[in-house]
Protein backbone atom coordinates (compact mmCIF):
# COMPACT_ATOMS: atom_id res chain seq x y z
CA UNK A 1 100.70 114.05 62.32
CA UNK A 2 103.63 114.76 64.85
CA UNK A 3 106.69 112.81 64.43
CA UNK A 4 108.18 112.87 68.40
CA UNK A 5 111.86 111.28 69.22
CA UNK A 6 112.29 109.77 72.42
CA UNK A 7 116.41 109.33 72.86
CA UNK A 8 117.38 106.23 75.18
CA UNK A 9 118.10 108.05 77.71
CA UNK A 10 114.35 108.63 77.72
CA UNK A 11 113.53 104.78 77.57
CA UNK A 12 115.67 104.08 80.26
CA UNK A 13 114.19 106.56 82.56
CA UNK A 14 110.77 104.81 82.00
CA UNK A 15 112.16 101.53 82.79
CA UNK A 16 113.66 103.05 85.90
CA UNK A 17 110.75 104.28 87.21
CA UNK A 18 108.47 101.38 86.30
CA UNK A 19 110.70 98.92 87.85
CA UNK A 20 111.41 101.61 90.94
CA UNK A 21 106.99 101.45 91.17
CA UNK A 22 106.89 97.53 91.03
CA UNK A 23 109.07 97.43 94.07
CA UNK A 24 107.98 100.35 95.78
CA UNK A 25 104.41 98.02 95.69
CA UNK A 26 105.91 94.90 96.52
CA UNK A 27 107.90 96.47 99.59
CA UNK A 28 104.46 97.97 100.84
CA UNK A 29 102.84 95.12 100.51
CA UNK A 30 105.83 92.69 102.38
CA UNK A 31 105.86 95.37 104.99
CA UNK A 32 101.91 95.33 106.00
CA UNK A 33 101.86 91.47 105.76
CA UNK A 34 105.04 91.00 107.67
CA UNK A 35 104.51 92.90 110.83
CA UNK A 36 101.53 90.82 111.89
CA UNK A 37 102.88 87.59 110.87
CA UNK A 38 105.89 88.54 113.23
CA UNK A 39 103.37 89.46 116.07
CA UNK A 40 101.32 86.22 115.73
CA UNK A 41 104.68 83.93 115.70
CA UNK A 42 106.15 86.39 118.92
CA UNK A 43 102.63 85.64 120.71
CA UNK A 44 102.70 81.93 119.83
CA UNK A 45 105.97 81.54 120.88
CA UNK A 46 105.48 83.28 124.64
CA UNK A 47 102.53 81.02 125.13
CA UNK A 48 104.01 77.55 124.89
């Protein structure tokens, strides 16, 4: 059985890049659902 220490500099790396993923995701995901909400509302607002 290996015995393997992880410093916390090593812990806080992981929590870096987890947390850097989650808003990598939610930034993707704002991006493709904003662009055609702005077209709709820029197309609703020439017609009237």
């Amino acid at each position: 059985m290996y015995y393997l220490y992880l410093g916390p500099g090593v812990g806080g790396g992981i929590l870096t890049v987890i947390i850097g993923i989650v808003i990598l995701i939610l930034l993707t995901l704002f991006t493709f659902l904003w662009f055609p909400i702005k077209r709709y509302l820029k197309k609703r607002r020439k017609s009237s």
